[in-house]
Protein backbone atom coordinates (compact mmCIF):
# COMPACT_ATOMS: atom_id res chain seq x y z
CA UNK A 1 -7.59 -16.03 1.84
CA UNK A 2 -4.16 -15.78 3.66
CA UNK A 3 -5.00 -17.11 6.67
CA UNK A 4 -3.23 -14.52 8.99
CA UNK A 5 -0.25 -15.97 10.88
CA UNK A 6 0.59 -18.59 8.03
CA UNK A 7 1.54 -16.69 5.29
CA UNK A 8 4.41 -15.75 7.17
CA UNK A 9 5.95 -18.73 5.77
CA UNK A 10 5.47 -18.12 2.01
CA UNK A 11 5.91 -14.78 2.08
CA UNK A 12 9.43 -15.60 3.22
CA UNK A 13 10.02 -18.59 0.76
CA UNK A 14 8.23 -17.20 -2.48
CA UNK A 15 10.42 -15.63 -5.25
CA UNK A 16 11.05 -15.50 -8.97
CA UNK A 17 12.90 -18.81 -9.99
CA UNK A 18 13.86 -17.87 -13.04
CA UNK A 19 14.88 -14.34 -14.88
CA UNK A 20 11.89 -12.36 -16.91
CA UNK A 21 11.55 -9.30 -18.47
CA UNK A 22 11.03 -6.40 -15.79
CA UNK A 23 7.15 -6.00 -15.43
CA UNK A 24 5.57 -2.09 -15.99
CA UNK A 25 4.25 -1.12 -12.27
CA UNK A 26 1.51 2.11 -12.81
CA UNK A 27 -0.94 3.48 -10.14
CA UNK A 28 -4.37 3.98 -10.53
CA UNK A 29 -7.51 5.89 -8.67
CA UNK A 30 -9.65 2.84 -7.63
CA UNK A 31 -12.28 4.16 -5.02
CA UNK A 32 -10.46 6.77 -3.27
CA UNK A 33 -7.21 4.65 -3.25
CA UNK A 34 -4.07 4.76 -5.30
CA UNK A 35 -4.35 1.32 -6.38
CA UNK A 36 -0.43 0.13 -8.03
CA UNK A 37 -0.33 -2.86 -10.36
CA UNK A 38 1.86 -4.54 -12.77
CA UNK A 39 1.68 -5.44 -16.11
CA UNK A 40 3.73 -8.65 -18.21
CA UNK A 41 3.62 -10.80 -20.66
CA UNK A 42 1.17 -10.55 -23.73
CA UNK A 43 -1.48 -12.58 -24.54
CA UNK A 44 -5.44 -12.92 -23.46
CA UNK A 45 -5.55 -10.91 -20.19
CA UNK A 46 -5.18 -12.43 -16.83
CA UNK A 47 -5.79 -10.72 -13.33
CA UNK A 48 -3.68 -12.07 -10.68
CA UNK A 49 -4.61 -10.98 -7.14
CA UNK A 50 -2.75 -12.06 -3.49
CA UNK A 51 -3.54 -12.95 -0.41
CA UNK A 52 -3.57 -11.05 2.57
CA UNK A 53 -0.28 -9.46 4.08
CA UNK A 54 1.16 -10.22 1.30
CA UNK A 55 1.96 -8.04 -1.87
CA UNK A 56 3.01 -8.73 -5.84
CA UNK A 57 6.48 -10.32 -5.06
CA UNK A 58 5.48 -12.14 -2.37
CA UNK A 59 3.21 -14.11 -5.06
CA UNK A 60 6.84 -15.31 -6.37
CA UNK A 61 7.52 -17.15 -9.55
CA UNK A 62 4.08 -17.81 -10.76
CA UNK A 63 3.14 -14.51 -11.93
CA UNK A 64 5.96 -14.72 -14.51
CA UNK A 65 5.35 -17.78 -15.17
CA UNK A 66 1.97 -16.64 -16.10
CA UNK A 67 3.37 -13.92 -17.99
CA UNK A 68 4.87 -16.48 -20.64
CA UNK A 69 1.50 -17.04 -22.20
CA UNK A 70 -1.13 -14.06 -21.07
CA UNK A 71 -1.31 -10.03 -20.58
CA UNK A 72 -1.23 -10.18 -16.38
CA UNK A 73 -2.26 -7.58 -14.63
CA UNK A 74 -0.91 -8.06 -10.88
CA UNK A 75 -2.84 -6.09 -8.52
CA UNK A 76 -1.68 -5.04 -4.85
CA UNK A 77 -4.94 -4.65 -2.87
CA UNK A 78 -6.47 -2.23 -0.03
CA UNK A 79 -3.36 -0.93 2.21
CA UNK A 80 -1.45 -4.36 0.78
CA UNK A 81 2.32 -3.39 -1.07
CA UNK A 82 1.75 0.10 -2.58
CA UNK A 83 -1.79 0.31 -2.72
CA UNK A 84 -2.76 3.47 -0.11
CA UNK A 85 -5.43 1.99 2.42
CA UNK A 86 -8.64 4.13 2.90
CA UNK A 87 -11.07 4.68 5.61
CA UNK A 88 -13.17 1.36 4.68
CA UNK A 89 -13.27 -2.10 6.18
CA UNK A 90 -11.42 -4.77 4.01
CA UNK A 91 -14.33 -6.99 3.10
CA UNK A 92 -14.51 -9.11 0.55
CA UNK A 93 -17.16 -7.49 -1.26
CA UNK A 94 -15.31 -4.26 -1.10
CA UNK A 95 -12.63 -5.57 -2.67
CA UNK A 96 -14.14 -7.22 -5.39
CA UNK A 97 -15.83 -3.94 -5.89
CA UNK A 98 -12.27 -2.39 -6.05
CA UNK A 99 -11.25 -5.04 -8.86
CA UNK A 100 -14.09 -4.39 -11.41
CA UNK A 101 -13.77 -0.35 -10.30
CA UNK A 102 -9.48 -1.04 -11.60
CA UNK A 103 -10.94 -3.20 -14.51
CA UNK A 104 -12.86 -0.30 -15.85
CA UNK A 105 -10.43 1.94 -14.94
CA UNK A 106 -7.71 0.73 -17.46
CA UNK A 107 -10.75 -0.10 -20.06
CA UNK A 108 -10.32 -4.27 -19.34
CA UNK A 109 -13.78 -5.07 -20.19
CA UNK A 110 -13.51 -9.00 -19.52
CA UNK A 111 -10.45 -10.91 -17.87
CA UNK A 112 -9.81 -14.71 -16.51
CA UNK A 113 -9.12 -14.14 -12.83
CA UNK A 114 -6.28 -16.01 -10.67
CA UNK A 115 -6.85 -15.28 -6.93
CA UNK A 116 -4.99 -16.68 -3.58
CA UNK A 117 -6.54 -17.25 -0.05
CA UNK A 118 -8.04 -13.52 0.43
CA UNK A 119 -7.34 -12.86 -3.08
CA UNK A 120 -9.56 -16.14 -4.25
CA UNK A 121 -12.37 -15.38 -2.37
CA UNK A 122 -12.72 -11.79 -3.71
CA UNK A 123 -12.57 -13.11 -7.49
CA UNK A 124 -15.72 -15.31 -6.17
CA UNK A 125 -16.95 -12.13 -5.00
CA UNK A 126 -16.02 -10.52 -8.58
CA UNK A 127 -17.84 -13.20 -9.97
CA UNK A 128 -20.74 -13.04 -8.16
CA UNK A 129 -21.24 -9.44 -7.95
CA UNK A 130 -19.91 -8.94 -10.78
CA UNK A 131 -20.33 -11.68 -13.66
CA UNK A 132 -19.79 -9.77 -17.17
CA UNK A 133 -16.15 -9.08 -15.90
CA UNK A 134 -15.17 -12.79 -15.34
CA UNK A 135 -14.17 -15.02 -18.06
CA UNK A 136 -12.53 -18.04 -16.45
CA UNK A 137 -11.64 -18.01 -12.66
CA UNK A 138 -8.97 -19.97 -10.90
CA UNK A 139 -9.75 -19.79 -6.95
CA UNK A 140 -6.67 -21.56 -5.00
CA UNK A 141 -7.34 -21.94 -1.41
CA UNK A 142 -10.95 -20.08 -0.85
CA UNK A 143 -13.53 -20.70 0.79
CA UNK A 144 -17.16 -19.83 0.35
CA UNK A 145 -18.76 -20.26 3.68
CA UNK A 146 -16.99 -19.88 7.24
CA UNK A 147 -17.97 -23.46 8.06
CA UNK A 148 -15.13 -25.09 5.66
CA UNK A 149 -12.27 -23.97 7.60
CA UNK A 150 -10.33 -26.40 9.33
CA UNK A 151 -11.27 -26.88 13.25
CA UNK A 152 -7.54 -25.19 13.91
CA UNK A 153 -7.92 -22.11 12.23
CA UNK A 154 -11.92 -21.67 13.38
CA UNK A 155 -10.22 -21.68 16.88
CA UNK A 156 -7.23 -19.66 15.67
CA UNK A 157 -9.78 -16.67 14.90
CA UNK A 158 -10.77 -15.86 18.33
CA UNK A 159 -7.04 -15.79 19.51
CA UNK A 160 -5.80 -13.55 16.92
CA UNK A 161 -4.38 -9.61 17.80
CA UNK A 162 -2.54 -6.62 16.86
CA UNK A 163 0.65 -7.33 18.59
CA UNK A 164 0.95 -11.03 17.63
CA UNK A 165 0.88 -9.85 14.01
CA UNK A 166 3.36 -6.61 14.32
CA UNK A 167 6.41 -9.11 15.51
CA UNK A 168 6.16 -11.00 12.39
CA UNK A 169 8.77 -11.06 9.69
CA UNK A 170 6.27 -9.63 6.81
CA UNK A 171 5.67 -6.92 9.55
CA UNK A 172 9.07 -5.52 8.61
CA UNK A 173 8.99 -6.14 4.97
CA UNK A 174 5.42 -4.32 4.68
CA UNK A 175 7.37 -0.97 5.35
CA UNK A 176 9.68 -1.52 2.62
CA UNK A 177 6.73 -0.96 0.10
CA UNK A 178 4.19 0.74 1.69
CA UNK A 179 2.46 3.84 1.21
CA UNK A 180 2.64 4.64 4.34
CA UNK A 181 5.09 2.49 6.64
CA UNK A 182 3.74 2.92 9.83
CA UNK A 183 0.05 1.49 8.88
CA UNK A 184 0.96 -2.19 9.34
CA UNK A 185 -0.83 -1.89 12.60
CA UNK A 186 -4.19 -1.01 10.56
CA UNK A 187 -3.89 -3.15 8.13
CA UNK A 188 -3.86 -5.68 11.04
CA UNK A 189 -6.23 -4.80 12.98
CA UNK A 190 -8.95 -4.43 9.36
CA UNK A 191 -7.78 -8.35 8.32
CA UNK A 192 -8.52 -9.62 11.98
CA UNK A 193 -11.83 -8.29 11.10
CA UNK A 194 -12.10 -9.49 8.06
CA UNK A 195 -12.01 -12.95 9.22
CA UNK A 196 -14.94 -12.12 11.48
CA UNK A 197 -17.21 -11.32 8.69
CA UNK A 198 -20.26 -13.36 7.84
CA UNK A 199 -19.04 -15.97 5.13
CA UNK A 200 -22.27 -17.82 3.72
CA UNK A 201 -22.11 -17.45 -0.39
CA UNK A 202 -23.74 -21.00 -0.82
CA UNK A 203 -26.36 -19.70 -3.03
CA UNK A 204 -24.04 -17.33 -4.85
CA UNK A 205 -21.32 -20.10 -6.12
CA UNK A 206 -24.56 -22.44 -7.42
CA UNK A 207 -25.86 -19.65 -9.44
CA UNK A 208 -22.22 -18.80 -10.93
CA UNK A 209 -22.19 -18.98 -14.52
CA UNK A 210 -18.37 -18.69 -15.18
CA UNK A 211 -16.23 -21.65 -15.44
CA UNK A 212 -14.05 -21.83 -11.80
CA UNK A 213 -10.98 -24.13 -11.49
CA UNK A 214 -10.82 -25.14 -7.60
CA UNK A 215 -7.19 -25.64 -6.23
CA UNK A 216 -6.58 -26.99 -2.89
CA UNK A 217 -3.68 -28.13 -0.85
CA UNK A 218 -4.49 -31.67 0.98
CA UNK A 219 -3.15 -29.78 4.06
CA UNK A 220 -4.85 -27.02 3.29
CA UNK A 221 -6.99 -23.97 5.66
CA UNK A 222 -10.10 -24.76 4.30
CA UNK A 223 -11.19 -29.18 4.55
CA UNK A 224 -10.94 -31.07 1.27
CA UNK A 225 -14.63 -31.61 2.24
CA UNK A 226 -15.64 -27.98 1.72
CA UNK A 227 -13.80 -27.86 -1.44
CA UNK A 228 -15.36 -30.92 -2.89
CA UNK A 229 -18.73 -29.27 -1.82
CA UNK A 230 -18.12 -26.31 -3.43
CA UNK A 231 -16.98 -28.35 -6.67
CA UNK A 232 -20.14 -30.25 -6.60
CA UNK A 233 -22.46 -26.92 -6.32
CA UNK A 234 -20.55 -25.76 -9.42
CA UNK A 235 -21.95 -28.85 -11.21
CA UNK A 236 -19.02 -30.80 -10.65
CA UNK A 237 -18.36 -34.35 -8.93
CA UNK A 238 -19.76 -36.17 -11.88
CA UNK A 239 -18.86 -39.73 -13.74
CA UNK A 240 -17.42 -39.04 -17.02
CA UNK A 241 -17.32 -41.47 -19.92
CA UNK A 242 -21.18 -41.35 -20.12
CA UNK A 243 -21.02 -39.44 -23.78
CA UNK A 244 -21.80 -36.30 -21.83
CA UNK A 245 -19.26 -33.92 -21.81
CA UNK A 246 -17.58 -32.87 -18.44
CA UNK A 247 -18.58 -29.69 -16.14
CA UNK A 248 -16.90 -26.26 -17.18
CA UNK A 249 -15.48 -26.25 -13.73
CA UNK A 250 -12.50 -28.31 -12.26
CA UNK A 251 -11.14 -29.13 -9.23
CA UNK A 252 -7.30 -30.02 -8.62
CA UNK A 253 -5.66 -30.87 -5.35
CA UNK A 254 -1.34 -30.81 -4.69
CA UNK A 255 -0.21 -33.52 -2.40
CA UNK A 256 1.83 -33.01 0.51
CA UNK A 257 0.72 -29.18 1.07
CA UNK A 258 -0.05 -26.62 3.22
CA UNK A 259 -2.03 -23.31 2.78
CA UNK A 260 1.53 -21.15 2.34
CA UNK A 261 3.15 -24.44 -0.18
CA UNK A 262 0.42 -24.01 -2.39
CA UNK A 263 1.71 -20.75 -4.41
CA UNK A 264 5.15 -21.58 -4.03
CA UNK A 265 5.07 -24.61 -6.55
CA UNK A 266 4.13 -22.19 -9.87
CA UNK A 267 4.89 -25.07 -12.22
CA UNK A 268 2.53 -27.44 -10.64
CA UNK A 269 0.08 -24.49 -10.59
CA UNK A 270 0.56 -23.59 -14.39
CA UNK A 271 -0.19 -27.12 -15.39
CA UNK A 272 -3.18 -26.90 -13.82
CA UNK A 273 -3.95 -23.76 -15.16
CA UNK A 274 -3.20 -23.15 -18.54
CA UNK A 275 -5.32 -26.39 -19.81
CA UNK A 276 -8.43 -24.55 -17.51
CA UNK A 277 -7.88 -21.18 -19.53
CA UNK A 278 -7.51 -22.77 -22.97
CA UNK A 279 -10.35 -25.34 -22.24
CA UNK A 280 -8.12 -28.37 -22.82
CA UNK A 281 -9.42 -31.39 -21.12
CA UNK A 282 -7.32 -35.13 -21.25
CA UNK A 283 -8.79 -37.42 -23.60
CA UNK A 284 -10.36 -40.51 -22.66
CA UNK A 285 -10.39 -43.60 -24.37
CA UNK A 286 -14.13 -43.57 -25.80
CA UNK A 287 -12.91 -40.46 -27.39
């Protein structure tokens, strides 16, 4: 999930690195809202979604990246880019809700899902809530219980407010998209509450029946503990070369980075990635 004040950084950083084919932006009525998204690239279909305060572009290169080998469908999220906000909370249920409600909207029966920070922890709530729309999910930077954040940002949460939020740099760039360019101060005030929401899907991620590729910064929001927990209730954690084959799900950690690095290094990401999706796996040498 963006964790609030350090997106700032990314948001600022991220960018297309290299030049691809102009993606088709459309809106859609998702729930009351105007949902806009962007299509690219052809292929098995992939849905990318953000994290919070932050909007398609800010995802930089790696949705065109993506793009090279897969249909993506980049989705800006409740009051996030061009996407109208409605009179809801921003949970993540709700917007996992909103995803399957787009899904069926533009007849996308089944997808692989790619989700940062907020945008990972709603495609664990697609794929909980929601399990015949979920393929394959990739989850970098998430969660799935309040507990695994770092001590920092568990003390950050109390602190947070309006006004420290509507100084920001990605305060100003918000208007240049937005539906409406005077509801950063919403948007805010919904996120700040959306970090106060009960966060206990323990039971939910064991049951999960589709494949989920873990990706984690070593500096990341949530502790490398809670993501090797979360690995392990997915059946993961295991000693290979046994003649058994390996768990569905994987788990992948990028050296040297913070929350905001990790979606700014899209070819690091897309090796990770594209083996998950195609269900490559390295060969060992009993093999």
């Amino acid at each position: 999930m963006l964790r609030t004040v350090l997106i700032a950084a990314a948001m600022l950083v991220a960018g297309a690195a290299v030049a691809e084919p102009e993606p088709a932006g459309n809106r859609v009525e998702v729930n009351g809202m105007q949902m806009y998204y962007e299509v690219s690239g052809e292929g098995d279909p992939l849905v990318v979604l953000h994290g919070a305060y932050m909007n398609i572009p800010s995802m930089g290169a790696i949705i065109p990246r993506l793009a090279r080998t897969h249909k993506v469908y980049a989705l800006e999220l409740q009051g996030h880019g061009r996407t109208t906000d409605i009179d809801r909370p921003i949970t993540y249920p709700n917007l996992a809700d909103d995803v399957a409600a787009f899904m069926n909207a533009v007849d996308l029966k089944k997808a692989d899902v790619f989700g940062y920070s907020m945008g990972a922890a709603a495609g664990l709530q697609l794929a909980i809530r929601h399990p015949e729309k979920v393929n394959r999910l990739i989850a970098a930077s998430v969660a799935y219980d309040a507990e695994g954040w770092q001590p920092e940002f568990k003390a950050f949460i109390p602190q947070m407010s309006v006004e420290m939020f509507v100084g920001m740099p990605f305060a100003q760039a918000y208007r240049k998209l937005a539906a409406d360019p005077n509801g950063f101060p919403a948007l805010v005030k919904k996120l700040i509450a959306l970090e106060h929401e009960p966060m206990a899907w323990e039971a939910d991620v064991r049951a999960l029946k589709a494949p989920v590729l873990i990706i984690s910064g070593d500096a990341d929001v949530a502790t490398l503990q809670h993501s090797v927990a979360m690995f392990r209730l997915l059946g993961g954690g295991v000693m290979g070369d046994m003649g058994k084959p390996l768990p569905a799900s994987r788990f992948a950690v990028l050296p040297a980075t913070s929350h905001t690095a990790v979606i700014n290094q899209p070819d690091l990401l897309y090796s990770f990635i594209e083996p998950f999706l195609k269900n490559e796996t390295p060969k060992g040498m009993f093999e």
